[in-house]
PDB file of N, CA and C in Angstrom:
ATOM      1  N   UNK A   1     110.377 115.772 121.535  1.00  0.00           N
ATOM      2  CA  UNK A   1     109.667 116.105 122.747  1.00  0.00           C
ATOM      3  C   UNK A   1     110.629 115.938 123.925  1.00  0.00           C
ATOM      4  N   UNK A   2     110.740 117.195 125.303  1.00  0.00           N
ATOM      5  CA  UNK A   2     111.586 116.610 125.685  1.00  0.00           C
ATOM      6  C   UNK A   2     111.132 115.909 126.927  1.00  0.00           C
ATOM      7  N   UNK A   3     111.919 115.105 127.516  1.00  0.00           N
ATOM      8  CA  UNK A   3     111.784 114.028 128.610  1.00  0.00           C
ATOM      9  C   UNK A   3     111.406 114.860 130.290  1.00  0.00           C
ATOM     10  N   UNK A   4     111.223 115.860 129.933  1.00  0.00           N
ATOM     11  CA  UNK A   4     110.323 116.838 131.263  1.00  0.00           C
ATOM     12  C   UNK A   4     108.767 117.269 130.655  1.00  0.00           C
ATOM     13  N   UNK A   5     108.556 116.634 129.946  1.00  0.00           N
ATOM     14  CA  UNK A   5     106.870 116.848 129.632  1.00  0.00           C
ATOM     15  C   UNK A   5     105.685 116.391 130.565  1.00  0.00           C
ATOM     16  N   UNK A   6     104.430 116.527 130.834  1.00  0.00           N
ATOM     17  CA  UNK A   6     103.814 116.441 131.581  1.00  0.00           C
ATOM     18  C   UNK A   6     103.252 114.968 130.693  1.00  0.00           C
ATOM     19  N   UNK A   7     102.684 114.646 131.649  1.00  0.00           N
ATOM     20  CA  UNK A   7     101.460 113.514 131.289  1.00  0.00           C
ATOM     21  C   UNK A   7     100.608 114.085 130.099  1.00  0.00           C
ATOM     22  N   UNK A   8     100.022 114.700 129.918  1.00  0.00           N
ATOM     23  CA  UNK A   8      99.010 115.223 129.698  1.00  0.00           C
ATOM     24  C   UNK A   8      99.538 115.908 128.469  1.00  0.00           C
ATOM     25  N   UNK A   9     100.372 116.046 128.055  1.00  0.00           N
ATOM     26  CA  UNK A   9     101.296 117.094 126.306  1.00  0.00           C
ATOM     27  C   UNK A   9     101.679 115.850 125.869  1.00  0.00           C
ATOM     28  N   UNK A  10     102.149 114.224 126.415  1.00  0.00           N
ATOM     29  CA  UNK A  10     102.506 113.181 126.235  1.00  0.00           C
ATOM     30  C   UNK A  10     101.509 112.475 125.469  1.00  0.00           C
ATOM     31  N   UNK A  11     100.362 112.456 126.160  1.00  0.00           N
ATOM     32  CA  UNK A  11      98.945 112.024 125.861  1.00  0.00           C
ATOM     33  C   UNK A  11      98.523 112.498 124.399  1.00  0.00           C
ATOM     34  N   UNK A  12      98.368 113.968 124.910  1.00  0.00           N
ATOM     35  CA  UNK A  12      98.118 114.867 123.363  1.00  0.00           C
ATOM     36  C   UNK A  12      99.218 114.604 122.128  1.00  0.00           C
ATOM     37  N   UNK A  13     100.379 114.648 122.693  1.00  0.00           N
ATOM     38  CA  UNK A  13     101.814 114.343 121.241  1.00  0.00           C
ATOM     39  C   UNK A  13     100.734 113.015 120.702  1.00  0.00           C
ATOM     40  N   UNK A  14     100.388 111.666 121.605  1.00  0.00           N
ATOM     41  CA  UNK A  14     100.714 110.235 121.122  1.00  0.00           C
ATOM     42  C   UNK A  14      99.141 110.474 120.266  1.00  0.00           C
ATOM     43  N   UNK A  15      97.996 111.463 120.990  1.00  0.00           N
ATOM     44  CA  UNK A  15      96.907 111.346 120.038  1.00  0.00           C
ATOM     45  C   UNK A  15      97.313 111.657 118.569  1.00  0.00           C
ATOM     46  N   UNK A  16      97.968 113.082 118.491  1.00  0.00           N
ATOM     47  CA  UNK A  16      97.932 113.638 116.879  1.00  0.00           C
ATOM     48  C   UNK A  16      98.687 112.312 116.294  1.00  0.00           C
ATOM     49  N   UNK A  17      99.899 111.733 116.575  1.00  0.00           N
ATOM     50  CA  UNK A  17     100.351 110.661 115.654  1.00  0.00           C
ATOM     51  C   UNK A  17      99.706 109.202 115.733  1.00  0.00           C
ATOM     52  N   UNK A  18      98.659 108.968 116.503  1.00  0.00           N
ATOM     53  CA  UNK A  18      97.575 107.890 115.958  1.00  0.00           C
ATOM     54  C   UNK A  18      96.869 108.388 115.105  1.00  0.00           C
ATOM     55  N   UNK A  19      96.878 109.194 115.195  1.00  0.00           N
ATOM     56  CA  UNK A  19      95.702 110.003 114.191  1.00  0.00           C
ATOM     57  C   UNK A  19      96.631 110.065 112.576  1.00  0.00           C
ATOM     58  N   UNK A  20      97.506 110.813 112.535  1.00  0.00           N
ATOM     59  CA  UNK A  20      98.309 110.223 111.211  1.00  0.00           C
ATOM     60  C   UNK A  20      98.614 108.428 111.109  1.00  0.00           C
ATOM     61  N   UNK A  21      98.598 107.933 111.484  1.00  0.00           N
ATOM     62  CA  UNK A  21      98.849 106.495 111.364  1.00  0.00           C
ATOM     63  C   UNK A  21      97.497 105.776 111.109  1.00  0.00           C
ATOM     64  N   UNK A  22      96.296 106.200 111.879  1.00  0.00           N
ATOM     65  CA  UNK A  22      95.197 106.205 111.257  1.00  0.00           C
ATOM     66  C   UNK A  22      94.650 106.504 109.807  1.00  0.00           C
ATOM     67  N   UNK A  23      95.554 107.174 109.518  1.00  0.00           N
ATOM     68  CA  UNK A  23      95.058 108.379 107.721  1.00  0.00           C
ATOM     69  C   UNK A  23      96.054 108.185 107.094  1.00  0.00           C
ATOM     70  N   UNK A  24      97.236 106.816 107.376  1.00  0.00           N
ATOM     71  CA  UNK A  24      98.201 106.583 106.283  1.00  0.00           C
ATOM     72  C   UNK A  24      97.525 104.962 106.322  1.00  0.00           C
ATOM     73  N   UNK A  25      96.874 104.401 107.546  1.00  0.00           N
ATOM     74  CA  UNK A  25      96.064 103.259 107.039  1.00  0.00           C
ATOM     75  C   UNK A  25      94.911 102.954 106.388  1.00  0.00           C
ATOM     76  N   UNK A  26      94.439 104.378 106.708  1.00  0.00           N
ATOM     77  CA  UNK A  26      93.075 103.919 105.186  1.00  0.00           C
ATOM     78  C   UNK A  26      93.532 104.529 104.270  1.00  0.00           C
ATOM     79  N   UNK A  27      94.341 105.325 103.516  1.00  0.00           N
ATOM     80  CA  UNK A  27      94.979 105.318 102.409  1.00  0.00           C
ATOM     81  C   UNK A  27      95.504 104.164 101.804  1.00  0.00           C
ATOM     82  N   UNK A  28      95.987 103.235 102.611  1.00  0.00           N
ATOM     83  CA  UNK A  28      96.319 102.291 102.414  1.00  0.00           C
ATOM     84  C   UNK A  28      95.313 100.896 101.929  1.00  0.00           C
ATOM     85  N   UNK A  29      94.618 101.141 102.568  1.00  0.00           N
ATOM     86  CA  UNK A  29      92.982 100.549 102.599  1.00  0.00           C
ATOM     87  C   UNK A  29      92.176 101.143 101.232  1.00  0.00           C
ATOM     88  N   UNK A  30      92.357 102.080 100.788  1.00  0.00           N
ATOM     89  CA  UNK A  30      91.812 102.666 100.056  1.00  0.00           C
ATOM     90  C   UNK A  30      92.092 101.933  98.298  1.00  0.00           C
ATOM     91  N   UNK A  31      94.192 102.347  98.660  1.00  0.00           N
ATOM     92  CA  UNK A  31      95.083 101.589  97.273  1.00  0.00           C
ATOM     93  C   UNK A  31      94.766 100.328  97.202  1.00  0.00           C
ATOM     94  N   UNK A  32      94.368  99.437  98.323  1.00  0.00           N
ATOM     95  CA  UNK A  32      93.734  98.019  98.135  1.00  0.00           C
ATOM     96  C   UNK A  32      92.592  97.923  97.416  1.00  0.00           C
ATOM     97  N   UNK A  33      91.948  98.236  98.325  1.00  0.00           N
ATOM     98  CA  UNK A  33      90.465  98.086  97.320  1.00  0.00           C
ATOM     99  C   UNK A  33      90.406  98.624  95.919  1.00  0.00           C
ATOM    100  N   UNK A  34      91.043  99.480  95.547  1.00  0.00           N
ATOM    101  CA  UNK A  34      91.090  99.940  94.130  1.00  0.00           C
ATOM    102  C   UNK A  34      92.012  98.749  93.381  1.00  0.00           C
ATOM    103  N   UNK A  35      93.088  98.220  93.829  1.00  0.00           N
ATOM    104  CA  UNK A  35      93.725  97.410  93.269  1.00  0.00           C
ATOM    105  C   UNK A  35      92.679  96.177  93.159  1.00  0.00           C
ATOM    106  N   UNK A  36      91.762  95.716  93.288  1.00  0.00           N
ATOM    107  CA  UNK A  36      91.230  94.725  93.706  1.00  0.00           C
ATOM    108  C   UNK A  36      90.079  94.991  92.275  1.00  0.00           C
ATOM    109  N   UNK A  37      89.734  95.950  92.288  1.00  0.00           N
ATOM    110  CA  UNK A  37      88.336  96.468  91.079  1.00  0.00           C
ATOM    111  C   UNK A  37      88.857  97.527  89.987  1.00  0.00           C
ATOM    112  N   UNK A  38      89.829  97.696  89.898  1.00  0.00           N
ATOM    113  CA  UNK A  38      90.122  98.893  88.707  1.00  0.00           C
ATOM    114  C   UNK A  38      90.921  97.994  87.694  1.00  0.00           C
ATOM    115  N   UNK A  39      91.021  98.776  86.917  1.00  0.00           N
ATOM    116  CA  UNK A  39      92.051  98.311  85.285  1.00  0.00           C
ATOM    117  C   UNK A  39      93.756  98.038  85.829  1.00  0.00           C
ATOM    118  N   UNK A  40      93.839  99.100  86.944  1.00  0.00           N
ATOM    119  CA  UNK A  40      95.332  99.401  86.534  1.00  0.00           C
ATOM    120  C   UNK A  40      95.837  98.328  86.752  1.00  0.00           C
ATOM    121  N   UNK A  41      97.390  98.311  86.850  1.00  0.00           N
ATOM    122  CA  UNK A  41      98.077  97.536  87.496  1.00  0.00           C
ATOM    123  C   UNK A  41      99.312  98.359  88.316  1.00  0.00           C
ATOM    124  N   UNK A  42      99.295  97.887  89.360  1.00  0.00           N
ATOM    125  CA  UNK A  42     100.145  98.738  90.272  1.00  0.00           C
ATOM    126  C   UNK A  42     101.851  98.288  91.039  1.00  0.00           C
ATOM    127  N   UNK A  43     102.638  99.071  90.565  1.00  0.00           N
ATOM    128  CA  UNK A  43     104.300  98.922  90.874  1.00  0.00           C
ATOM    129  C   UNK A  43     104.870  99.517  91.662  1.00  0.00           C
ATOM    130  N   UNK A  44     105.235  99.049  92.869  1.00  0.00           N
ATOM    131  CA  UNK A  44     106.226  99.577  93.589  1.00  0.00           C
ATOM    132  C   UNK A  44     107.284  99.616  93.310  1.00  0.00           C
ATOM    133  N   UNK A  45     107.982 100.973  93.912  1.00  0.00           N
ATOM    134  CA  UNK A  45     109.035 100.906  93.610  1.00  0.00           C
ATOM    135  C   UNK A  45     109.921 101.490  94.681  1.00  0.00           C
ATOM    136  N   UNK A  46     111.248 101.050  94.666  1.00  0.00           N
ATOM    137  CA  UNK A  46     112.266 100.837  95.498  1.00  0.00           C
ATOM    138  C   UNK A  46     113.401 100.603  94.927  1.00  0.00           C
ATOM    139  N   UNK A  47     114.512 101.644  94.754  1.00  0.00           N
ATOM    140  CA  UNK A  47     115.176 101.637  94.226  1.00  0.00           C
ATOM    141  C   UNK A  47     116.572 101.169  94.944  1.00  0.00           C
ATOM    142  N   UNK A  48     117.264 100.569  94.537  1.00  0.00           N
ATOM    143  CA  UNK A  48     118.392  99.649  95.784  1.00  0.00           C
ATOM    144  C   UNK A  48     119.620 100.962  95.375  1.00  0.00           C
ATOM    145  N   UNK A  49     120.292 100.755  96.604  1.00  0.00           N
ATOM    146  CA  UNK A  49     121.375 101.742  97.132  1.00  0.00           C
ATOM    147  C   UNK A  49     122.473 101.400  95.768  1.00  0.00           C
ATOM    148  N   UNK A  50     122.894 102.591  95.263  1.00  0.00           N
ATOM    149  CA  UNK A  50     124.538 102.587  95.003  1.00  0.00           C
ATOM    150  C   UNK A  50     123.842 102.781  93.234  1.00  0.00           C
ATOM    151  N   UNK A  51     122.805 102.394  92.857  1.00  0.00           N
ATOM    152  CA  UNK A  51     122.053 102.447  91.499  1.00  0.00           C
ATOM    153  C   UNK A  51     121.575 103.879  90.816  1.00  0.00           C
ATOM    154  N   UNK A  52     121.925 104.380  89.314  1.00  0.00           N
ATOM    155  CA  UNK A  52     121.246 105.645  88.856  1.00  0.00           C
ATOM    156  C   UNK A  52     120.175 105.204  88.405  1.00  0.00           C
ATOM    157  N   UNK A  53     119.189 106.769  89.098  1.00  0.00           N
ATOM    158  CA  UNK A  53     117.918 106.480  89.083  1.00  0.00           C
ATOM    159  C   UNK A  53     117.535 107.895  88.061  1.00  0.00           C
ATOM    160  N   UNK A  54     116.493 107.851  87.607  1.00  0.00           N
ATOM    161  CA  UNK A  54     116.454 109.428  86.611  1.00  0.00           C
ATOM    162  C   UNK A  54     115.615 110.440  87.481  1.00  0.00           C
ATOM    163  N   UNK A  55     115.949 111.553  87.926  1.00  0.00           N
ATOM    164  CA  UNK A  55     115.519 112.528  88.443  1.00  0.00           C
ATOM    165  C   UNK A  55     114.038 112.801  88.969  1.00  0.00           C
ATOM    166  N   UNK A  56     113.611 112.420  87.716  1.00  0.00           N
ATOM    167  CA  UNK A  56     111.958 113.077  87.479  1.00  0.00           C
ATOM    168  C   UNK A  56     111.549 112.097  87.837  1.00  0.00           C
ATOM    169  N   UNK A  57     112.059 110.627  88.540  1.00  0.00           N
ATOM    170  CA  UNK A  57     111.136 109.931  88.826  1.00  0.00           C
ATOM    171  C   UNK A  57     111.082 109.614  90.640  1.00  0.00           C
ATOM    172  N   UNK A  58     111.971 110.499  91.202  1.00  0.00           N
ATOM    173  CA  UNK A  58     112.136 110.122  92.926  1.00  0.00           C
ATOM    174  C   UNK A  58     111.858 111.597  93.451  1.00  0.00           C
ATOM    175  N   UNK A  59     111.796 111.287  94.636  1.00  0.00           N
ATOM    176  CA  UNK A  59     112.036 112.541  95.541  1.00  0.00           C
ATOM    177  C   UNK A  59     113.446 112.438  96.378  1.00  0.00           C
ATOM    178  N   UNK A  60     114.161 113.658  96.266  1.00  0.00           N
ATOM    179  CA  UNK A  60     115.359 113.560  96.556  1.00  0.00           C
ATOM    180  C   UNK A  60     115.231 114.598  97.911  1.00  0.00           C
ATOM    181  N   UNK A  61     116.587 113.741  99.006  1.00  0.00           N
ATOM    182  CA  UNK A  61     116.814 114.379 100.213  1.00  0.00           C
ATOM    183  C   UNK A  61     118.446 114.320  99.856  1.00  0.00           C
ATOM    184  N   UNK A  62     118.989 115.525 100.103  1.00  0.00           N
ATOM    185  CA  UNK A  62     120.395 115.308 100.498  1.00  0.00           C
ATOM    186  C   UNK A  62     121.011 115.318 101.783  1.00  0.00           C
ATOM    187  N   UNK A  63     122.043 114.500 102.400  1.00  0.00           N
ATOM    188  CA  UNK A  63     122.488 114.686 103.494  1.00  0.00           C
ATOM    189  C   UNK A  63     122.899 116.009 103.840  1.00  0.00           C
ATOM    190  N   UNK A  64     123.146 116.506 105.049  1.00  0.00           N
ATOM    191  CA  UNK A  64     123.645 117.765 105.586  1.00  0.00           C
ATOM    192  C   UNK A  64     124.356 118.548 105.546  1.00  0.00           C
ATOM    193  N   UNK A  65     125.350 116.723 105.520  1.00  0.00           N
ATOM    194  CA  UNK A  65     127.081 117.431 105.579  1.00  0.00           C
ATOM    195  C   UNK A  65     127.561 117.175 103.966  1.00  0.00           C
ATOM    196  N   UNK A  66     126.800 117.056 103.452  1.00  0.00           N
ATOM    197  CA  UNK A  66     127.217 117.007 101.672  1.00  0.00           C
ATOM    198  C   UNK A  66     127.751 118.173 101.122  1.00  0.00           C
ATOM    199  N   UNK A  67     128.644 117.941 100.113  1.00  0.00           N
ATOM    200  CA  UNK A  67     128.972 119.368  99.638  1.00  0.00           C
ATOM    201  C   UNK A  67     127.874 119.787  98.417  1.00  0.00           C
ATOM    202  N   UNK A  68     127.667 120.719  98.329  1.00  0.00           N
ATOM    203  CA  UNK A  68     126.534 121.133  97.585  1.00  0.00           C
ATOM    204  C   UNK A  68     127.231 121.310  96.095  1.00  0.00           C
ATOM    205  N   UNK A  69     126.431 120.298  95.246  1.00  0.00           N
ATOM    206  CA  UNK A  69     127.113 120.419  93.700  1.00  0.00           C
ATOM    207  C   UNK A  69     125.862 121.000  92.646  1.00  0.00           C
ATOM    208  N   UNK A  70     126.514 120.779  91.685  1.00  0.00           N
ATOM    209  CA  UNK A  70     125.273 121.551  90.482  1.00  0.00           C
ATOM    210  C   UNK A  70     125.225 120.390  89.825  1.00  0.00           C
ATOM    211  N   UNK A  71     123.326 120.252  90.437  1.00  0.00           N
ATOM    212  CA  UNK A  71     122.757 118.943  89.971  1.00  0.00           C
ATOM    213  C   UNK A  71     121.613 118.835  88.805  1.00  0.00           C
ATOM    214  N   UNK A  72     121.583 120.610  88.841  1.00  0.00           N
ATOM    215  CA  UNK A  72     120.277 120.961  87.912  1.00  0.00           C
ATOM    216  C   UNK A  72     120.368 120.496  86.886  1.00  0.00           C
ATOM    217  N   UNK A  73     121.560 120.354  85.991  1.00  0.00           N
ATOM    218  CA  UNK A  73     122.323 120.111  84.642  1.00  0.00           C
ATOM    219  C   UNK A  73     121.879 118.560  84.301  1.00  0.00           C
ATOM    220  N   UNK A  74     121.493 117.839  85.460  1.00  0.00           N
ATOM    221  CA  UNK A  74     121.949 116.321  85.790  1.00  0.00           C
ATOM    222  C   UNK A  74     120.477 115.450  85.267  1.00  0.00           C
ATOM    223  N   UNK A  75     120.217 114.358  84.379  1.00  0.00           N
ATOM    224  CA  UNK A  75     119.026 113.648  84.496  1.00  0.00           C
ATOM    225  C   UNK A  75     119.130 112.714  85.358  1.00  0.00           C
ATOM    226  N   UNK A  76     119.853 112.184  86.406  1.00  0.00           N
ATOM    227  CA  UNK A  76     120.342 111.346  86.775  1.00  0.00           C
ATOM    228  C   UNK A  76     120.860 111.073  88.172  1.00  0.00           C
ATOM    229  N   UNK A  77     120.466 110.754  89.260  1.00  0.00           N
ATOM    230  CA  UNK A  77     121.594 110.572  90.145  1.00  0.00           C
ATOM    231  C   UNK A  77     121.716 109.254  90.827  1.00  0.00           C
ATOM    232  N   UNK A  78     122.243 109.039  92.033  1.00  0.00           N
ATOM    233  CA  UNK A  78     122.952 107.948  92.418  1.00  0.00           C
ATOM    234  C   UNK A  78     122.254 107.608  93.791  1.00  0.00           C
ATOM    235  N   UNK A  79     121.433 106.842  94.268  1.00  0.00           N
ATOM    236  CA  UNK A  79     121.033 106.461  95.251  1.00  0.00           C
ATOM    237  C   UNK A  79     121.960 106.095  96.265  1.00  0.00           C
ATOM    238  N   UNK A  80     121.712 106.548  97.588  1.00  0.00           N
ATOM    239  CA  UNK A  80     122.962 106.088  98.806  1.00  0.00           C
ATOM    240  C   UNK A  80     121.826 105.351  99.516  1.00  0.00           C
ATOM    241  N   UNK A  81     120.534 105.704  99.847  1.00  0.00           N
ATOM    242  CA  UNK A  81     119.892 104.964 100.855  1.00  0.00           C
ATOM    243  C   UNK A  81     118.716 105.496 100.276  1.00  0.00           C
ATOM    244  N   UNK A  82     117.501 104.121 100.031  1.00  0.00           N
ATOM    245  CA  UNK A  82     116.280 104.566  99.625  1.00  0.00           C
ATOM    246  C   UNK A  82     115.511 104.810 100.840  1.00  0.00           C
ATOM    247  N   UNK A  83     114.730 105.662 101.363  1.00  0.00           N
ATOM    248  CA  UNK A  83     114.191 106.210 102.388  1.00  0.00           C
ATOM    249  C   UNK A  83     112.770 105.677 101.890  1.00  0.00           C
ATOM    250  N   UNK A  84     112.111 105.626 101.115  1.00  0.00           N
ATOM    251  CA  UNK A  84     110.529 105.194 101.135  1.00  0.00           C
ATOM    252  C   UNK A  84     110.039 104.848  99.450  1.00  0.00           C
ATOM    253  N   UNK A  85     109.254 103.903 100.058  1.00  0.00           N
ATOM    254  CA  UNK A  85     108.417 103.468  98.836  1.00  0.00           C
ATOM    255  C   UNK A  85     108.158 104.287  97.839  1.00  0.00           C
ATOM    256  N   UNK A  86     107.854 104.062  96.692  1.00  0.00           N
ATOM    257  CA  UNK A  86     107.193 104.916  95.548  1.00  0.00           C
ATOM    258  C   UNK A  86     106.110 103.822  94.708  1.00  0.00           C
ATOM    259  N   UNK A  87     105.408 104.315  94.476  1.00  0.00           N
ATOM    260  CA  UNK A  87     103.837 103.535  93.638  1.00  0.00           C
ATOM    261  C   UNK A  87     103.607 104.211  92.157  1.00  0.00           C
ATOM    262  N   UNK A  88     103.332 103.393  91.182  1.00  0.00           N
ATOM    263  CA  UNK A  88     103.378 103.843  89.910  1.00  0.00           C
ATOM    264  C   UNK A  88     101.951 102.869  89.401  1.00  0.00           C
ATOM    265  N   UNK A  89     101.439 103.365  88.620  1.00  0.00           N
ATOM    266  CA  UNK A  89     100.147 102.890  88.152  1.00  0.00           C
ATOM    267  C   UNK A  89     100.438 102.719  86.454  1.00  0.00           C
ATOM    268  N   UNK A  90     100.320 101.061  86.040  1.00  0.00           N
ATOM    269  CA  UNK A  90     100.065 101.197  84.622  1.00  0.00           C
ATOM    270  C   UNK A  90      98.968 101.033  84.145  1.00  0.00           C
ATOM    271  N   UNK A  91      98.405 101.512  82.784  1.00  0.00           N
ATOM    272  CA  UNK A  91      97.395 101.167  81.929  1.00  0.00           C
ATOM    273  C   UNK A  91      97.116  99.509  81.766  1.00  0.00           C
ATOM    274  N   UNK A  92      96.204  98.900  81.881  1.00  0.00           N
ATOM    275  CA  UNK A  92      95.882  97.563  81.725  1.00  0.00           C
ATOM    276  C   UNK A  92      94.395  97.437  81.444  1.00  0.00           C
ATOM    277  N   UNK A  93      94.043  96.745  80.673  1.00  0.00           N
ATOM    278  CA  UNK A  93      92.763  96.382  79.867  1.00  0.00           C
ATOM    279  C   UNK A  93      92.329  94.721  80.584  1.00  0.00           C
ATOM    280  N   UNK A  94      92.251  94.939  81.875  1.00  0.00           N
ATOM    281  CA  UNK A  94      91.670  93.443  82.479  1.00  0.00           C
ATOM    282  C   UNK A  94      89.985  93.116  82.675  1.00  0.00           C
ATOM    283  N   UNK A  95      90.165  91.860  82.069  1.00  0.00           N
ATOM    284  CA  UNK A  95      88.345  91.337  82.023  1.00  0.00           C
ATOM    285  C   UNK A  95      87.917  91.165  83.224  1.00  0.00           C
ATOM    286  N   UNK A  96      88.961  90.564  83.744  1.00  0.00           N
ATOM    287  CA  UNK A  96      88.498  90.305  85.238  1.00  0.00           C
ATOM    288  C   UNK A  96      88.985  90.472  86.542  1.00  0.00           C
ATOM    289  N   UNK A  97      88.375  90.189  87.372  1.00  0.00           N
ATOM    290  CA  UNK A  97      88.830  90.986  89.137  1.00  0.00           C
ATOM    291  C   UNK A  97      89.645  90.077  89.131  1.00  0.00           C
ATOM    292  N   UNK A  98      91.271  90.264  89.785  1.00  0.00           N
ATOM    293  CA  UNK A  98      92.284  89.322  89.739  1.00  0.00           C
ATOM    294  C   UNK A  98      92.842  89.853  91.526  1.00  0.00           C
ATOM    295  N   UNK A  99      93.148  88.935  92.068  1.00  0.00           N
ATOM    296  CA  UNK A  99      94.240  89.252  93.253  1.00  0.00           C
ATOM    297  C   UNK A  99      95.967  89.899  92.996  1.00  0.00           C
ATOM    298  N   UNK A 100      96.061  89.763  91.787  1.00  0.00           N
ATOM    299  CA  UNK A 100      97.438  90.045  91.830  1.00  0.00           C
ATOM    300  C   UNK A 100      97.705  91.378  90.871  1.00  0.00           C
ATOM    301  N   UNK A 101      97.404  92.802  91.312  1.00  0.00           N
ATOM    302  CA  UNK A 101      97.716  93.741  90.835  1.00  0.00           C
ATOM    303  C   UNK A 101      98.811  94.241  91.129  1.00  0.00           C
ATOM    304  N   UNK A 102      99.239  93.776  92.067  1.00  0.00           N
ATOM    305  CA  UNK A 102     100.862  94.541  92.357  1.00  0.00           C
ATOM    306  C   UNK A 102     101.881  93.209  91.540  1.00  0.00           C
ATOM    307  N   UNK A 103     102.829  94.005  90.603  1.00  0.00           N
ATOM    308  CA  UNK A 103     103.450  93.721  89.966  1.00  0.00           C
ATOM    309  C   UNK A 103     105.024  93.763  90.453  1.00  0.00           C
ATOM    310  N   UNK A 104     106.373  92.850  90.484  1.00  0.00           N
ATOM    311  CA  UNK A 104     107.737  93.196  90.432  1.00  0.00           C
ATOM    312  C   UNK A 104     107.927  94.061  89.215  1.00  0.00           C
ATOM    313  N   UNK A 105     108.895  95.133  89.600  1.00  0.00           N
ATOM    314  CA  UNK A 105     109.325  96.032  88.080  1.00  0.00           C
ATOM    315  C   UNK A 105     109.830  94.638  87.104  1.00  0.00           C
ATOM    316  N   UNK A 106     109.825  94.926  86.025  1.00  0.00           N
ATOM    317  CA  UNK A 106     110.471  94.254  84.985  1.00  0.00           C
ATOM    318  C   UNK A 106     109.362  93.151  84.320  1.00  0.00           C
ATOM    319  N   UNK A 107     108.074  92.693  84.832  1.00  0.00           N
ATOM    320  CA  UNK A 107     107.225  91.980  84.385  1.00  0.00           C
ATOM    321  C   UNK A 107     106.356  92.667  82.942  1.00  0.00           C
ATOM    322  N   UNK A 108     107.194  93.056  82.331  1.00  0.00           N
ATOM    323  CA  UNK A 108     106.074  93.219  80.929  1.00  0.00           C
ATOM    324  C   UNK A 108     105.264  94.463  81.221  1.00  0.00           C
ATOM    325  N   UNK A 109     105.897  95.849  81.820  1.00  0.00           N
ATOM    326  CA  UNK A 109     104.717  96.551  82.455  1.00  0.00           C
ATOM    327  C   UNK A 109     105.399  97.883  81.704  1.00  0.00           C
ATOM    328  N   UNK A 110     105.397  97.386  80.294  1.00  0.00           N
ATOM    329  CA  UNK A 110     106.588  98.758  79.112  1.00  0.00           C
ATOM    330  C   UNK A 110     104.811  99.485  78.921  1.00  0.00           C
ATOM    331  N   UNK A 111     105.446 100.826  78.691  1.00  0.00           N
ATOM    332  CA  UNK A 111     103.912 101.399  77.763  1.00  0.00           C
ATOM    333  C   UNK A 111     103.870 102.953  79.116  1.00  0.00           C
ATOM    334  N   UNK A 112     103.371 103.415  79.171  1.00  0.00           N
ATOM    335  CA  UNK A 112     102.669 104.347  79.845  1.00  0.00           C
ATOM    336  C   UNK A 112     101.843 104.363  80.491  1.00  0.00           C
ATOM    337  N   UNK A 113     102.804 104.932  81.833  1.00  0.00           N
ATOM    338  CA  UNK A 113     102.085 104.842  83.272  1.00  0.00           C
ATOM    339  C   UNK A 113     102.629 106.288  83.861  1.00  0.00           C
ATOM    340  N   UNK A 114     101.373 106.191  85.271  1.00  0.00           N
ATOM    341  CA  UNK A 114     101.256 107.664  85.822  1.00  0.00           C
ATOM    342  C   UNK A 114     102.326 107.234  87.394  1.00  0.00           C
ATOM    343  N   UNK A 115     102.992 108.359  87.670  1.00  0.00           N
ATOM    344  CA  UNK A 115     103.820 107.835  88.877  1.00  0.00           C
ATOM    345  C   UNK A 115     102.896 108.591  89.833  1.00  0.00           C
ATOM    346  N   UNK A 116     102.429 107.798  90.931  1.00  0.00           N
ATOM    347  CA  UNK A 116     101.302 108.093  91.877  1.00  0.00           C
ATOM    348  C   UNK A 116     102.204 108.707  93.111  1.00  0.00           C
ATOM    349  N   UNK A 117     103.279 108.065  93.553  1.00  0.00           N
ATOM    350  CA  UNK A 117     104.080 108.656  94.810  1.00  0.00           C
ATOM    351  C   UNK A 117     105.643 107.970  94.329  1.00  0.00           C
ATOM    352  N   UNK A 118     106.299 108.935  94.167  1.00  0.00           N
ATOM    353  CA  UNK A 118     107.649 108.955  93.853  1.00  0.00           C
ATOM    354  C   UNK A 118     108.644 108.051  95.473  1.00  0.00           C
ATOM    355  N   UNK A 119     109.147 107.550  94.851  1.00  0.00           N
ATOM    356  CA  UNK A 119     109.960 106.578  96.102  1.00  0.00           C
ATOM    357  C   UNK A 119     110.752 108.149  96.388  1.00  0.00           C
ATOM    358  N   UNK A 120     111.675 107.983  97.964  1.00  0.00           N
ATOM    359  CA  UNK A 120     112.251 109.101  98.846  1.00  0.00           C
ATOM    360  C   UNK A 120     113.562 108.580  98.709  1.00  0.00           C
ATOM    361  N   UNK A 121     114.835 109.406  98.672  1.00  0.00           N
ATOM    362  CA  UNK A 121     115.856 108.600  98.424  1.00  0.00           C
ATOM    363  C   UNK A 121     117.004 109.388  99.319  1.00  0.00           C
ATOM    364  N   UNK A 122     118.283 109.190  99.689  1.00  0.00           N
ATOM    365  CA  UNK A 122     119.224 110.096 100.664  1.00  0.00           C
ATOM    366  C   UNK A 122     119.746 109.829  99.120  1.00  0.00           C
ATOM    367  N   UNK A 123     120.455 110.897  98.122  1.00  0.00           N
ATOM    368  CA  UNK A 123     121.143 111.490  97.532  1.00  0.00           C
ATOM    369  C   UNK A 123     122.706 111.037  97.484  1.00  0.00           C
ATOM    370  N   UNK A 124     123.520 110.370  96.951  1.00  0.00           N
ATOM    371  CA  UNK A 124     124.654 110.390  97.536  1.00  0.00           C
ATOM    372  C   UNK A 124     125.497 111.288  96.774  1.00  0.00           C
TER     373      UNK A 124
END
């Protein structure tokens, strides 16, 4: 936006993005309460810089000034900067309502699960 805008296009810009920030917090509100009463068990994920990650499981951004290679061939690439969360849902058979559905990767969570939002990653 640029810095000669009126009051009033300022006003309107700051409504539409409360309004998304509004509708990424009850989404958020939403993954709670389900975590709180459902079976699953739920994993974030965040993949740390400089680590291969397998394709099919991120969403990939490449930088600009990158040279463009042939990645199609590839199961695999190399994280430079993780840009956003990713959420994965496993199968779990729980008796009871527990507080602790969000899990660290690596806790016993082998078996088959659905990836709900793929973590965002800069490509290196």
């Amino acid at each position: 936006m640029p810095y000669w805008c009126s009051i009033k296009e300022v006003h309107e810009h700051w409504q539409q993005e409360f309004q998304r920030l509004v509708d990424i917090f009850i989404a958020a509100l939403k993954v709670k309460a389900y975590t709180l009463v459902g079976n699953n068990i739920f994993e974030v994920i965040y993949p740390i810089s400089e680590t291969r990650v397998m394709i099919k499981d991120v969403a990939r951004e490449k930088p600009t000034t990158s040279v463009q290679r042939k990645n199609s061939e590839l199961e695999t690439c190399v994280v430079q900067i993780p840009l956003a969360l990713g959420l994965r849902s496993h199968v779990c058979e729980r008796k009871l309502v527990d507080y602790n559905s969000f899990r660290k990767p690596g806790n016993d969570l082998s078996g088959r699960y659905d990836l709900l939002l793929p973590p965002l990653i800069l490509e290196g």
